[in-house]
C-alpha atoms as a PDB file:
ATOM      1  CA  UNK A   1      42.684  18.329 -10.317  1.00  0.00           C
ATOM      2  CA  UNK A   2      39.762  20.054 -11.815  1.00  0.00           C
ATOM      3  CA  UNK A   3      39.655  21.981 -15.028  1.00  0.00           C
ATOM      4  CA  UNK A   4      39.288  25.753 -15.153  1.00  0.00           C
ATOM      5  CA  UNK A   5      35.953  25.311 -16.753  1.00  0.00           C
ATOM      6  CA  UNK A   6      34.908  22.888 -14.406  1.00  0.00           C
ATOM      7  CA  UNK A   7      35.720  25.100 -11.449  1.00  0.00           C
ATOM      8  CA  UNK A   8      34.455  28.224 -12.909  1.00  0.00           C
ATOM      9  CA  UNK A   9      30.884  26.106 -13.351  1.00  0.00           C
ATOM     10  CA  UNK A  10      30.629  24.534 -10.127  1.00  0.00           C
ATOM     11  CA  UNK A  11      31.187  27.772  -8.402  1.00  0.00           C
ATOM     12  CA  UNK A  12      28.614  29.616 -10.214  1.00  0.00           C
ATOM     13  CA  UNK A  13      26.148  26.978  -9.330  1.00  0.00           C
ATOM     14  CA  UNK A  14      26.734  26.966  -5.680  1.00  0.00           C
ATOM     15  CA  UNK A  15      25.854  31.013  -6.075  1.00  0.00           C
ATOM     16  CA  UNK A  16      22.651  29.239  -7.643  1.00  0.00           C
ATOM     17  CA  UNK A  17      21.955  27.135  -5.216  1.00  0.00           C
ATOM     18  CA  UNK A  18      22.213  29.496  -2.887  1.00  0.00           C
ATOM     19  CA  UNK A  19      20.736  32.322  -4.155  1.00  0.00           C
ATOM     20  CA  UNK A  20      17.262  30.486  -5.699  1.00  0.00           C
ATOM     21  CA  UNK A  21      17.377  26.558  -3.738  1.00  0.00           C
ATOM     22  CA  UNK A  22      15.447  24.163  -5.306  1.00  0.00           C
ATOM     23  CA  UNK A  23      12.700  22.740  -2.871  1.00  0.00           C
ATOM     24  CA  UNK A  24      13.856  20.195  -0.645  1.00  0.00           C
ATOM     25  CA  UNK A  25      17.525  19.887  -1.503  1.00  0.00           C
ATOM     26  CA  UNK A  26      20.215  21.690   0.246  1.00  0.00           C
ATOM     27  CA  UNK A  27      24.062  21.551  -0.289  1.00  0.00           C
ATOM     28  CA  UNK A  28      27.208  21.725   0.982  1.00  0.00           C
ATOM     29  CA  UNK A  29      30.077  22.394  -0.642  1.00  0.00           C
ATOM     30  CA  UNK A  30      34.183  22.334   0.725  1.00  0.00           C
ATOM     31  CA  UNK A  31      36.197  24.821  -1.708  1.00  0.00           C
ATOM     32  CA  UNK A  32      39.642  22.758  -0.875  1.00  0.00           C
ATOM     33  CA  UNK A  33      37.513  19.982  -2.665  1.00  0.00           C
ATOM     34  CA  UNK A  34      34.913  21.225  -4.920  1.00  0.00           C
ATOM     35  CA  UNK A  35      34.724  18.242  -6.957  1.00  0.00           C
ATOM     36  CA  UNK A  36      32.966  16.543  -4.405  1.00  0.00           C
ATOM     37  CA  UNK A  37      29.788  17.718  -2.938  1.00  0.00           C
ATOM     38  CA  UNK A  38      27.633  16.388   0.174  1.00  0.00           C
ATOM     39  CA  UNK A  39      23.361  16.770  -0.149  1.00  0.00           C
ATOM     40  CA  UNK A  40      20.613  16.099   1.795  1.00  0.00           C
ATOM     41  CA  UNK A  41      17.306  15.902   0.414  1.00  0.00           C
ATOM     42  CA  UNK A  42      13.775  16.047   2.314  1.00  0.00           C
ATOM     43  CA  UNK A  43      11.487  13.611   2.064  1.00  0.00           C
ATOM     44  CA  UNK A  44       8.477  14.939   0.225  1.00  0.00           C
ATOM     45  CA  UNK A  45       5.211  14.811   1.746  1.00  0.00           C
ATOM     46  CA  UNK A  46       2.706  11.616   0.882  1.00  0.00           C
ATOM     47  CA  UNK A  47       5.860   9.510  -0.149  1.00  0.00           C
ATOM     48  CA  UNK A  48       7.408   6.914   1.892  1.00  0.00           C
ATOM     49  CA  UNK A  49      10.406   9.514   2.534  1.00  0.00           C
ATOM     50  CA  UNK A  50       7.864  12.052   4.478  1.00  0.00           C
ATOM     51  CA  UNK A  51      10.011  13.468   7.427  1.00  0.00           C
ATOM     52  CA  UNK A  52      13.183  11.679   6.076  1.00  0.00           C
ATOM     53  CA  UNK A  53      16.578  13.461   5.639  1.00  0.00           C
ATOM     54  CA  UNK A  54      18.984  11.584   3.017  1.00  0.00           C
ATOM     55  CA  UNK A  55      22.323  12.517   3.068  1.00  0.00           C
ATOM     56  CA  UNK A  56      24.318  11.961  -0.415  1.00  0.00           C
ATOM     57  CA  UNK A  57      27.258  12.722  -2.863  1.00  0.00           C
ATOM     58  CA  UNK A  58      28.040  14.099  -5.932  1.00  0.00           C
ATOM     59  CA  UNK A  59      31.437  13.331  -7.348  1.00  0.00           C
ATOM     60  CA  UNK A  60      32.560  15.663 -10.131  1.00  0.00           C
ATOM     61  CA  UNK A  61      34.842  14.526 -13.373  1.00  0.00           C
ATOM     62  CA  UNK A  62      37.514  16.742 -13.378  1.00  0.00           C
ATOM     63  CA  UNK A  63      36.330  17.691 -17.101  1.00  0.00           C
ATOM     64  CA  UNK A  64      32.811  18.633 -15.819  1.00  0.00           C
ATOM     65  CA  UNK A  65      30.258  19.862 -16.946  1.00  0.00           C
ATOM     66  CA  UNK A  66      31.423  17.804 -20.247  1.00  0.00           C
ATOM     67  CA  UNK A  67      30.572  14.399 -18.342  1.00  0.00           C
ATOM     68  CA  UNK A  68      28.197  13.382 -15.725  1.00  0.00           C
ATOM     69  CA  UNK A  69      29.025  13.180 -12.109  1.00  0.00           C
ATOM     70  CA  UNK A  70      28.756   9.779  -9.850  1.00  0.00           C
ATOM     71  CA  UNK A  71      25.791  10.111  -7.861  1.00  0.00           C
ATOM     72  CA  UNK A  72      25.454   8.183  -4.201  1.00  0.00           C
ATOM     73  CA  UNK A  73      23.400   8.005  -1.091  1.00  0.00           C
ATOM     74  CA  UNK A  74      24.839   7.652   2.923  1.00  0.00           C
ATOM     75  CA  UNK A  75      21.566   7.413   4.468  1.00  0.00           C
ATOM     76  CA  UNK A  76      19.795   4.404   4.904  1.00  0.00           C
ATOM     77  CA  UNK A  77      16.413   4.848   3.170  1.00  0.00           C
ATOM     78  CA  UNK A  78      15.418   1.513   1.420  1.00  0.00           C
ATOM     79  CA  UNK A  79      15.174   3.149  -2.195  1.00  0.00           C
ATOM     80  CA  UNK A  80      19.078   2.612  -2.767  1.00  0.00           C
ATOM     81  CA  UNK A  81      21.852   0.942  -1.814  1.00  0.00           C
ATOM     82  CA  UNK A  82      24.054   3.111   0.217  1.00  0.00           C
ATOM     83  CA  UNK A  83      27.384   4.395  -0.684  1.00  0.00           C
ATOM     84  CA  UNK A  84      26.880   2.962  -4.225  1.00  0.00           C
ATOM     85  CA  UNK A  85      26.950   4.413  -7.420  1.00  0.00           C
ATOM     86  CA  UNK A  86      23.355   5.286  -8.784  1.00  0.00           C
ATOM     87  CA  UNK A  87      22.443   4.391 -12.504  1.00  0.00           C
ATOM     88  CA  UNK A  88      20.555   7.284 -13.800  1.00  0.00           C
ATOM     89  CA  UNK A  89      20.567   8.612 -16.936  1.00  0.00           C
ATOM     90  CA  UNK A  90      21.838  11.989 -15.551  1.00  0.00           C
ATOM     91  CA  UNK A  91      24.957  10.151 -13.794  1.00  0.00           C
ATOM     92  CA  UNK A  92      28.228   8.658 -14.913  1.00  0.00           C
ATOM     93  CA  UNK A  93      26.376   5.784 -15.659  1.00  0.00           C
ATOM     94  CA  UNK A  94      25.514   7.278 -18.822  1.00  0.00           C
ATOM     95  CA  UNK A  95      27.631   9.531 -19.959  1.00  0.00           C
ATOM     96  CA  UNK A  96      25.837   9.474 -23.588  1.00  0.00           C
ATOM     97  CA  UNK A  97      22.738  11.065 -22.623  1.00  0.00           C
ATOM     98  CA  UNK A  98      24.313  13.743 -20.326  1.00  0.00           C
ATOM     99  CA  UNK A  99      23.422  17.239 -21.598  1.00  0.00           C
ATOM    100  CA  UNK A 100      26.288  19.858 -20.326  1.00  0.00           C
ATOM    101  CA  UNK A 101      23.715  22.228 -20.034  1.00  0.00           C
ATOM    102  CA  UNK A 102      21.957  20.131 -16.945  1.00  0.00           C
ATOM    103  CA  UNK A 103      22.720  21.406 -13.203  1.00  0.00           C
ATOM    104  CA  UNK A 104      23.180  20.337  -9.926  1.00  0.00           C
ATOM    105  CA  UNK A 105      20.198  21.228  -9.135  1.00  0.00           C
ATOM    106  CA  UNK A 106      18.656  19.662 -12.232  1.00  0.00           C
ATOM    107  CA  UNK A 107      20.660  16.717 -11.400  1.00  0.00           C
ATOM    108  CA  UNK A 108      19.065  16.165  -7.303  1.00  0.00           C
ATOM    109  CA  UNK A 109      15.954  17.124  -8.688  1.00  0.00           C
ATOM    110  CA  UNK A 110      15.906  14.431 -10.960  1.00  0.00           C
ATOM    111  CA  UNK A 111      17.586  12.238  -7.808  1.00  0.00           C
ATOM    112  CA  UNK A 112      14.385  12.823  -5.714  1.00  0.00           C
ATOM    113  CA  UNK A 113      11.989  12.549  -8.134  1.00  0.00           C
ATOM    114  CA  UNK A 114      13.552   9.108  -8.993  1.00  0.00           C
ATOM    115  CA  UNK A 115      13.415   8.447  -5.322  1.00  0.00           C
ATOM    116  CA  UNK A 116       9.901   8.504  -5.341  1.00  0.00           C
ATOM    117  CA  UNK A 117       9.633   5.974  -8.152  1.00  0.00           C
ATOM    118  CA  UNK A 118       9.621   2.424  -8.173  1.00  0.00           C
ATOM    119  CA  UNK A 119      11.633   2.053 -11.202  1.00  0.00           C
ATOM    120  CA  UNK A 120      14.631  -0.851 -11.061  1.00  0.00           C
ATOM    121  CA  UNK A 121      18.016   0.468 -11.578  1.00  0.00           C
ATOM    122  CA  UNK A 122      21.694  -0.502 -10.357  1.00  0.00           C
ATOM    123  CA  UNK A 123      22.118   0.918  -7.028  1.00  0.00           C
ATOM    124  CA  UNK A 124      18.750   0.401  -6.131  1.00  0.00           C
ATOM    125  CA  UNK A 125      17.501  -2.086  -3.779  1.00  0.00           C
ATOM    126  CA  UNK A 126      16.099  -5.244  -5.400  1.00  0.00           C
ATOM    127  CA  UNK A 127      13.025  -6.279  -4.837  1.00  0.00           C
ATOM    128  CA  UNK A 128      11.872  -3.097  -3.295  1.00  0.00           C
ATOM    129  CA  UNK A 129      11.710  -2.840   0.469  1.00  0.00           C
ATOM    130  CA  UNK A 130       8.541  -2.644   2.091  1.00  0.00           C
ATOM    131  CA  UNK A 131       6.801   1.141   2.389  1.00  0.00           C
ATOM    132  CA  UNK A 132       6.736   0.263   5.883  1.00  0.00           C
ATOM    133  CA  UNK A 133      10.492   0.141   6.354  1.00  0.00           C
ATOM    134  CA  UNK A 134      11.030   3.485   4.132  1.00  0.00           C
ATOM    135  CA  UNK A 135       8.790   5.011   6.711  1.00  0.00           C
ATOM    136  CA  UNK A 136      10.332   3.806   9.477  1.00  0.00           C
ATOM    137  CA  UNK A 137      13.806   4.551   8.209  1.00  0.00           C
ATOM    138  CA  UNK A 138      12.868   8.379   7.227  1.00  0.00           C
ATOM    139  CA  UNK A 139      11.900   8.697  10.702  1.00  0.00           C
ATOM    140  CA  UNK A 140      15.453   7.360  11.956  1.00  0.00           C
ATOM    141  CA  UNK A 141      17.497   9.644   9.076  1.00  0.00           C
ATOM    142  CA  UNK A 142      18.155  12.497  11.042  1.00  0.00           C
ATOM    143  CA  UNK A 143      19.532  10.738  14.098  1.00  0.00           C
ATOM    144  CA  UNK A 144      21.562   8.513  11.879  1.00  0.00           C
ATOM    145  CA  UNK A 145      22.774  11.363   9.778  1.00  0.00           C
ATOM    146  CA  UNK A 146      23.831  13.302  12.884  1.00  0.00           C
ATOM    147  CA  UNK A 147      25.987  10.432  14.167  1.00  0.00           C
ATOM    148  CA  UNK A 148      28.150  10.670  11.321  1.00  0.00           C
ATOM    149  CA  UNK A 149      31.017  12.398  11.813  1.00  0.00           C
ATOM    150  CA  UNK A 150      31.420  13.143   7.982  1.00  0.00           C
ATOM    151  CA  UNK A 151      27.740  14.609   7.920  1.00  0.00           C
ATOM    152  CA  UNK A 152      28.396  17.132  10.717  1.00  0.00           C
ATOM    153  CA  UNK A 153      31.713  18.246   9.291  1.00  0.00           C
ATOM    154  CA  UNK A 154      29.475  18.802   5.714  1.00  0.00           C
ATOM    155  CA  UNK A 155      26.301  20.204   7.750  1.00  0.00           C
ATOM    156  CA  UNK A 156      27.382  21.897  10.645  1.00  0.00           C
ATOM    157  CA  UNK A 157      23.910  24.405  10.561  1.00  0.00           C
ATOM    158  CA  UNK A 158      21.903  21.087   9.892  1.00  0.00           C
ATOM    159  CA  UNK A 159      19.878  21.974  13.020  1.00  0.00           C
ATOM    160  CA  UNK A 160      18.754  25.406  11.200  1.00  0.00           C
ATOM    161  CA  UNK A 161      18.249  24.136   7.917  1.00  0.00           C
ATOM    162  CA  UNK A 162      15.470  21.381   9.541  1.00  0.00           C
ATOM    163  CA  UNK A 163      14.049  24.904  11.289  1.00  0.00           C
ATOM    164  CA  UNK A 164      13.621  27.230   8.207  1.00  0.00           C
ATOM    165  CA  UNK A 165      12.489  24.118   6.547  1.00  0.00           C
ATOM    166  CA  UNK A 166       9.748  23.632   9.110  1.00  0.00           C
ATOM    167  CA  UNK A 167       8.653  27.126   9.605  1.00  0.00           C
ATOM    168  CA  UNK A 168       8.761  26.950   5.739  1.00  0.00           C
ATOM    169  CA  UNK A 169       5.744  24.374   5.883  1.00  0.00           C
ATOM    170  CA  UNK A 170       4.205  26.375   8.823  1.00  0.00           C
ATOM    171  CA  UNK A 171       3.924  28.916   7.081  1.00  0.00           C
ATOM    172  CA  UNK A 172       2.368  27.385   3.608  1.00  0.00           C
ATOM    173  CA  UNK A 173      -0.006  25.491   5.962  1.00  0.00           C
ATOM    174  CA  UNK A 174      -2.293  28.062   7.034  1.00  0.00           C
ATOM    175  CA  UNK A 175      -2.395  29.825   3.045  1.00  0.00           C
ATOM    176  CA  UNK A 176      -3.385  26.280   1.659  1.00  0.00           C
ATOM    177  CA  UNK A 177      -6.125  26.215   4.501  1.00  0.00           C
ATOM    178  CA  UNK A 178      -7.387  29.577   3.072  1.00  0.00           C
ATOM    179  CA  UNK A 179      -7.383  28.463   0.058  1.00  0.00           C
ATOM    180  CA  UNK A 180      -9.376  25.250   0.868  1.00  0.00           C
ATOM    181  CA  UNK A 181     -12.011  27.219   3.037  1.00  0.00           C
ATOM    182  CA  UNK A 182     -12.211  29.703   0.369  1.00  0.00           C
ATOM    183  CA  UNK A 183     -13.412  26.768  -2.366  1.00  0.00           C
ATOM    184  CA  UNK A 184     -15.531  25.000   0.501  1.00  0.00           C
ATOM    185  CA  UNK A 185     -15.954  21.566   1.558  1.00  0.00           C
ATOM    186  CA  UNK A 186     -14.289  19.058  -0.860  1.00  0.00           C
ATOM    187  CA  UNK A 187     -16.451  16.429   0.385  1.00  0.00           C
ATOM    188  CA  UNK A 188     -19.606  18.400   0.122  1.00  0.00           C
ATOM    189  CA  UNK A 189     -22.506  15.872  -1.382  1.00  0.00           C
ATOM    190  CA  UNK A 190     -23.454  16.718  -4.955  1.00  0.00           C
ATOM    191  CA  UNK A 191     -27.211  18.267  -5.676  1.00  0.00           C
END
């Protein structure tokens, strides 16, 4: 059973979460279990992952946020092994450079970033696979994430998340366009 503390702090970050969410992360959270939290993260564009939804867990020490909490990823996505712990030095792995101050949100932003890295670790696949299969398996995620039963019990709005995400981009598309037009050409020749 979890600690008072630990309760107290997961609950006021899934007001965080909620209230401010960090880009391309979303959560879901069952209060009967709160120790244990489902994520998905987007793929971020010009990676492998572009288009990709990875579904994940957190698993909470019932002493958190004094230790780390196990970190794994459900969806295939050729960065890491799935359903296997990740060694990261914001995970249970090592609980000597966890900082109590760090969030969840610190913590999957960390995850993603990591994501986008080559860098060897246990729970990652060794040697890397191809760029090609990332890309293909971001492009199967969301079909394989909705035919777990587990992911629709965590993500039941999973359809509207993908649509505010997407009108999201919309709608930064046409400002960066501005932008662009307003500094001209990039590939105007030099004088």
């Amino acid at each position: 059973m979890a600690s008072k503390q630990a309760i107290s702090r997961l609950r006021k970050e899934i007001k965080a979460i909620g209230e401010d969410p960090p880009p391309h992360i979303h959560v879901s959270v069952d209060e009967s279990n709160i120790l244990e939290w489902n994520y998905v993260l987007e793929g971020p564009t010009e990676t492998p992952y572009e288009g990709g939804w990875f579904w994940g867990r957190l698993r909470f020490p019932k002493d958190y946020p004094f230790r780390p909490p196990s970190i794994l990823m459900v969806t295939p996505n050729g960065r890491f092994e799935v359903n296997t712990r990740l060694c990261l030095s914001m995970s249970d792995y090592h609980p000597e450079t966890w900082q109590p101050a760090w969030s969840v949100a610190t913590v999957l932003k960390g995850l993603l970033s990591f994501m986008c890295e080559e860098t060897p670790t246990a729970g990652a696949i060794h040697p890397p696979t191809a760029l090609e299969v990332r890309t293909d398996l971001a492009s199967k995620s969301m079909a394989w994430n909705q035919e777990q039963p587990e992911f629709r019990k965590a993500f039941p709005e999973f359809d509207d998340i993908v649509a505010k995400s997407k009108a999201a981009s919309s709608a930064a598309a046409p400002a960066a366009e501005k932008e662009e037009a307003a500094d001209g050409p990039k590939d105007a020749p030099l004088a």
